[in-house]
PDB file of N, CA and C in Angstrom:
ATOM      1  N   UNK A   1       0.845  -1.180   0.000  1.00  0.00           N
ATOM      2  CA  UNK A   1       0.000   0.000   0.000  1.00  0.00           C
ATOM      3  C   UNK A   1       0.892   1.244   0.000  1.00  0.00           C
ATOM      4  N   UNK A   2       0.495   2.275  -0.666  1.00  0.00           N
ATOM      5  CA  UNK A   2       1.580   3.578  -1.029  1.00  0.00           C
ATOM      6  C   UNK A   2       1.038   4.255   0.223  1.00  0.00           C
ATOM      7  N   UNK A   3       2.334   5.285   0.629  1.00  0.00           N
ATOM      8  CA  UNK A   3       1.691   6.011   1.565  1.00  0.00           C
ATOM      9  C   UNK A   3       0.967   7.267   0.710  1.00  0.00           C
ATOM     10  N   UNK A   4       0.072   8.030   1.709  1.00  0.00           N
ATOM     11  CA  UNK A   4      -0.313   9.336   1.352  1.00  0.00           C
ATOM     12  C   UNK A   4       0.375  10.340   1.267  1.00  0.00           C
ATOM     13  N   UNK A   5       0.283  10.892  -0.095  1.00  0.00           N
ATOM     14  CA  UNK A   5       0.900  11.939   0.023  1.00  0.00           C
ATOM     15  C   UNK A   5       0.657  13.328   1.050  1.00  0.00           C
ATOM     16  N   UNK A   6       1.647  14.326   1.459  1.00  0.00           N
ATOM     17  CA  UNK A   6       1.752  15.029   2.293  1.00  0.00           C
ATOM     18  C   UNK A   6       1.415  14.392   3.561  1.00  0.00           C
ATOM     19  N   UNK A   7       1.608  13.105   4.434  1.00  0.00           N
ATOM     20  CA  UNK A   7       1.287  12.588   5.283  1.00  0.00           C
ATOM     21  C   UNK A   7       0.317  12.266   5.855  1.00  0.00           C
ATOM     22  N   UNK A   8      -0.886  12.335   5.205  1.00  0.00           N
ATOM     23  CA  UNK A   8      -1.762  11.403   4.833  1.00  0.00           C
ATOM     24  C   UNK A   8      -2.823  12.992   4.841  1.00  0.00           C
ATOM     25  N   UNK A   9      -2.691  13.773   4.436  1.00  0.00           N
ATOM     26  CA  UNK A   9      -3.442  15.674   4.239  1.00  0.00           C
ATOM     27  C   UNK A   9      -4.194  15.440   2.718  1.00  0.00           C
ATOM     28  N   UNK A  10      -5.164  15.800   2.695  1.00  0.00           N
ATOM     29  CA  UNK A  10      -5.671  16.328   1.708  1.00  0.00           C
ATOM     30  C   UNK A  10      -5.592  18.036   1.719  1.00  0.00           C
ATOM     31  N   UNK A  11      -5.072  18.735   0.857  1.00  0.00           N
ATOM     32  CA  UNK A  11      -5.331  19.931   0.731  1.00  0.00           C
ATOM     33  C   UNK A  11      -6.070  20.136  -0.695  1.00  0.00           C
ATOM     34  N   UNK A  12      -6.960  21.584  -0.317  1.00  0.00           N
ATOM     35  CA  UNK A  12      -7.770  22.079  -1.308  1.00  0.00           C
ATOM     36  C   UNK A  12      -7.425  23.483  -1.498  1.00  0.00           C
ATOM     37  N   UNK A  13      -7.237  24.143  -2.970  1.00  0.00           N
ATOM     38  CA  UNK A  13      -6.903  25.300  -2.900  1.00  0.00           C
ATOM     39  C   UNK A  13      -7.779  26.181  -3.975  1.00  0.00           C
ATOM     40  N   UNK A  14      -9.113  25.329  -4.043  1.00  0.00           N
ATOM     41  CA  UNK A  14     -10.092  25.995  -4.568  1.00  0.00           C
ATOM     42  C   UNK A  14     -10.514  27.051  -4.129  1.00  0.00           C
ATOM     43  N   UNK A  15     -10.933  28.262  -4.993  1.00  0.00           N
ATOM     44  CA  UNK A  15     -11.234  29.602  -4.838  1.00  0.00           C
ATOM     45  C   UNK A  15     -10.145  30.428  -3.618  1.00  0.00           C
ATOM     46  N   UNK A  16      -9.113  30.061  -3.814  1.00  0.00           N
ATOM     47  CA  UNK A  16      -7.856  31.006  -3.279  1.00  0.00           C
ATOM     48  C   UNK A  16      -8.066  31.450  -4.478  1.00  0.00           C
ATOM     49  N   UNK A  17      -7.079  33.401  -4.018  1.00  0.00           N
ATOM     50  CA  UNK A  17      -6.905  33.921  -4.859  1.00  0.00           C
ATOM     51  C   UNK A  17      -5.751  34.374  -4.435  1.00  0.00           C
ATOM     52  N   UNK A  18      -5.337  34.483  -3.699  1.00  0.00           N
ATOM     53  CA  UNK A  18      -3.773  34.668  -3.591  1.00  0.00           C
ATOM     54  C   UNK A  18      -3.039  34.304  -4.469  1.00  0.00           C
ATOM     55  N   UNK A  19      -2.041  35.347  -4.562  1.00  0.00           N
ATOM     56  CA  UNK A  19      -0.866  35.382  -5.362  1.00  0.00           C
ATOM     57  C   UNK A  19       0.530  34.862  -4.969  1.00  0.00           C
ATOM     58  N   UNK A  20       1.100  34.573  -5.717  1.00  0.00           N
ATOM     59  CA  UNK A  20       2.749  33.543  -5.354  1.00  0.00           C
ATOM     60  C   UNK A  20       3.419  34.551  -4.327  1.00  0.00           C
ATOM     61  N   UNK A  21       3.656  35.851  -4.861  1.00  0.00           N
ATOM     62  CA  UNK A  21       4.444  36.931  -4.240  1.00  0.00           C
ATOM     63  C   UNK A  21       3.785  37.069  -2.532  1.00  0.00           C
ATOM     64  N   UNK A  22       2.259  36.955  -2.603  1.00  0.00           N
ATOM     65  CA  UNK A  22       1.773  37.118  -1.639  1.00  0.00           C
ATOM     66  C   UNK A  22       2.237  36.200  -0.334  1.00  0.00           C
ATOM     67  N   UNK A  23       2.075  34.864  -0.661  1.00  0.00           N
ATOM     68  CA  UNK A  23       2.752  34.042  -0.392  1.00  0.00           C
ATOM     69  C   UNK A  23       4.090  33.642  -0.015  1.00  0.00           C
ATOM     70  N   UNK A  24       4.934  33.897  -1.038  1.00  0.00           N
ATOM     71  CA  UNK A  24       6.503  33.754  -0.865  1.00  0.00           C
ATOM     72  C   UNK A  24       6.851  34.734  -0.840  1.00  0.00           C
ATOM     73  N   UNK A  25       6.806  36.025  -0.954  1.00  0.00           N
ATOM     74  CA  UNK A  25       7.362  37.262  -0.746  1.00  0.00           C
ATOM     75  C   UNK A  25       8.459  37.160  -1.769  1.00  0.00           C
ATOM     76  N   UNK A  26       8.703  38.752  -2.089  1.00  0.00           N
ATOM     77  CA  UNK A  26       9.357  38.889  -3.488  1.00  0.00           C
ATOM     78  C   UNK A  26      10.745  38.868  -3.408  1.00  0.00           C
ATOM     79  N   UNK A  27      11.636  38.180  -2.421  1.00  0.00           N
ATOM     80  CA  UNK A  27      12.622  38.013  -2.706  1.00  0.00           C
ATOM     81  C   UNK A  27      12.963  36.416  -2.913  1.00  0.00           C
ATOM     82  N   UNK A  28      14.355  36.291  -3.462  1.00  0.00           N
ATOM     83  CA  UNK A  28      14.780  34.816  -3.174  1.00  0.00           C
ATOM     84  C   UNK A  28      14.638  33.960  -2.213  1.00  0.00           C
ATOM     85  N   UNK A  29      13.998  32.366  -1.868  1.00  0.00           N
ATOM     86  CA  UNK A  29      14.186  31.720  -1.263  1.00  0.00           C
ATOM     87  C   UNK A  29      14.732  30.409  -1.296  1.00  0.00           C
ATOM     88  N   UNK A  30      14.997  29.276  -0.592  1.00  0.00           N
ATOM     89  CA  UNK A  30      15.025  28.175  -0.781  1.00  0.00           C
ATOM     90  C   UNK A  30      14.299  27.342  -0.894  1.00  0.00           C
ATOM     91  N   UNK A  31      14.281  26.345  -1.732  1.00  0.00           N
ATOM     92  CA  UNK A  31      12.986  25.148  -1.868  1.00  0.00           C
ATOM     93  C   UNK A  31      12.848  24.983  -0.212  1.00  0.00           C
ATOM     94  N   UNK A  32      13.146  24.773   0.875  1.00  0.00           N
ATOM     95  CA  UNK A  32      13.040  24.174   1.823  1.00  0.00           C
ATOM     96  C   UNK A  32      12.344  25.562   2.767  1.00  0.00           C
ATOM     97  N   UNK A  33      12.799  26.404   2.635  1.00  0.00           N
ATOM     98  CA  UNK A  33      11.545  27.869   2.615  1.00  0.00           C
ATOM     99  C   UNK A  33      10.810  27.910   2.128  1.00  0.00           C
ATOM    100  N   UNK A  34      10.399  27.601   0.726  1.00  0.00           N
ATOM    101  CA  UNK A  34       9.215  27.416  -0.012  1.00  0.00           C
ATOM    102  C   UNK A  34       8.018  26.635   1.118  1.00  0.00           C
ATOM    103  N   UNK A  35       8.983  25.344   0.918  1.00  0.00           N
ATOM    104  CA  UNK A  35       7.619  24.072   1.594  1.00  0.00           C
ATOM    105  C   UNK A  35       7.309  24.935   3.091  1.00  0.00           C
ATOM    106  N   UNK A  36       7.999  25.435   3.966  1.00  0.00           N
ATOM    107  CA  UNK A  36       7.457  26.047   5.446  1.00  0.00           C
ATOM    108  C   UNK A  36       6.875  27.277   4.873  1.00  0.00           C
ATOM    109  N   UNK A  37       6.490  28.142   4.074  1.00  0.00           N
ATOM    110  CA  UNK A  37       5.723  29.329   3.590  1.00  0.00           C
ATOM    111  C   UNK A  37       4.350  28.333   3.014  1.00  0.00           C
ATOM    112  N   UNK A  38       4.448  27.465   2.196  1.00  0.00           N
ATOM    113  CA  UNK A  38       3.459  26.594   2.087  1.00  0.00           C
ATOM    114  C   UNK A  38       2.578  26.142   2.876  1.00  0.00           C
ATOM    115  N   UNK A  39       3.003  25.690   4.232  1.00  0.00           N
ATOM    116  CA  UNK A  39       2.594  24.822   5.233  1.00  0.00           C
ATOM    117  C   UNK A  39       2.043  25.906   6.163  1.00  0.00           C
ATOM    118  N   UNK A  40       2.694  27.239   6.505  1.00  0.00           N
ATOM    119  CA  UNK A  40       2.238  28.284   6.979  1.00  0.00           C
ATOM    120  C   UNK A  40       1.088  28.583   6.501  1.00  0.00           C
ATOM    121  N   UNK A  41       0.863  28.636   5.016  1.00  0.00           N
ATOM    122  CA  UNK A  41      -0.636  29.284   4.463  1.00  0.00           C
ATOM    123  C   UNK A  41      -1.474  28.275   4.557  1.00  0.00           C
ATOM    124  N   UNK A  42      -1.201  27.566   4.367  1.00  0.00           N
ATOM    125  CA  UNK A  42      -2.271  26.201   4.401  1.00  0.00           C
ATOM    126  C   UNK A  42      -2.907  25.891   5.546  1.00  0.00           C
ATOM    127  N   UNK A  43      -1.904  25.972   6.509  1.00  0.00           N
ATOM    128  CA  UNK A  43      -2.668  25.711   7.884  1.00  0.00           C
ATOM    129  C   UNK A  43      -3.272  27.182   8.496  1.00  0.00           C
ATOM    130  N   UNK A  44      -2.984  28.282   8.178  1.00  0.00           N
ATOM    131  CA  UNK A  44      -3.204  29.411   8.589  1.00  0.00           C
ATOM    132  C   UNK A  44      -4.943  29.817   7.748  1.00  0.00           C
ATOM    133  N   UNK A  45      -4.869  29.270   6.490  1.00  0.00           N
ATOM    134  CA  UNK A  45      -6.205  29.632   5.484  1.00  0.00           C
ATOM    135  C   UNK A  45      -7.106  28.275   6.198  1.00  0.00           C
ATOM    136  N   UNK A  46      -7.069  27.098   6.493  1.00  0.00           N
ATOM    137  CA  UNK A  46      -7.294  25.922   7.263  1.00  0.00           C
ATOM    138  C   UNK A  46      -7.932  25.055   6.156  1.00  0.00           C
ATOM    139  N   UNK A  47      -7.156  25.219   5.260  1.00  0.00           N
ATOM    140  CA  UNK A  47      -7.152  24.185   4.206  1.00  0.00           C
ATOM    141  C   UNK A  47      -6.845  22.546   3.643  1.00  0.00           C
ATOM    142  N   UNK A  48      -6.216  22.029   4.978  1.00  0.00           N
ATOM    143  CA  UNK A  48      -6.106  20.974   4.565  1.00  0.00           C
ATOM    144  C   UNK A  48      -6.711  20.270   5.525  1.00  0.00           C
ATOM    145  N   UNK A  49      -6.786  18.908   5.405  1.00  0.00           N
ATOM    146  CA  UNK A  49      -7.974  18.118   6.296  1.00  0.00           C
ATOM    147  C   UNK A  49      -6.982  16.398   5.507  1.00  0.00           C
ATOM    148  N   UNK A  50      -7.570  15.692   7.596  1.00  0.00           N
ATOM    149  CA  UNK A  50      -6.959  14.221   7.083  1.00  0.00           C
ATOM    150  C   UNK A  50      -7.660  13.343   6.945  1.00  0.00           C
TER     151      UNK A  50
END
């Protein structure tokens, strides 16, 4: 049996309208900043569910 992806989370990002910049802010980051700016909005908008 495969595991679930994102640890077993469904996320939904229907009718967001946010923007990338909004999100990641307009300077350079790292992929590994990316995923914690990710995980910040997601759980902060309360978008994902297990």
């Amino acid at each position: 049996m495969a595991k679930p992806a994102f640890g077993g989370y469904s996320i939904c990002f229907k009718g967001c309208t946010d923007s990338m910049e909004s999100v990641f802010g307009s300077g350079k980051i790292s992929p590994s900043e990316m995923t914690k700016k990710i995980w910040v909005y997601v759980k902060g908008k309360k978008l994902s569910s297990k």
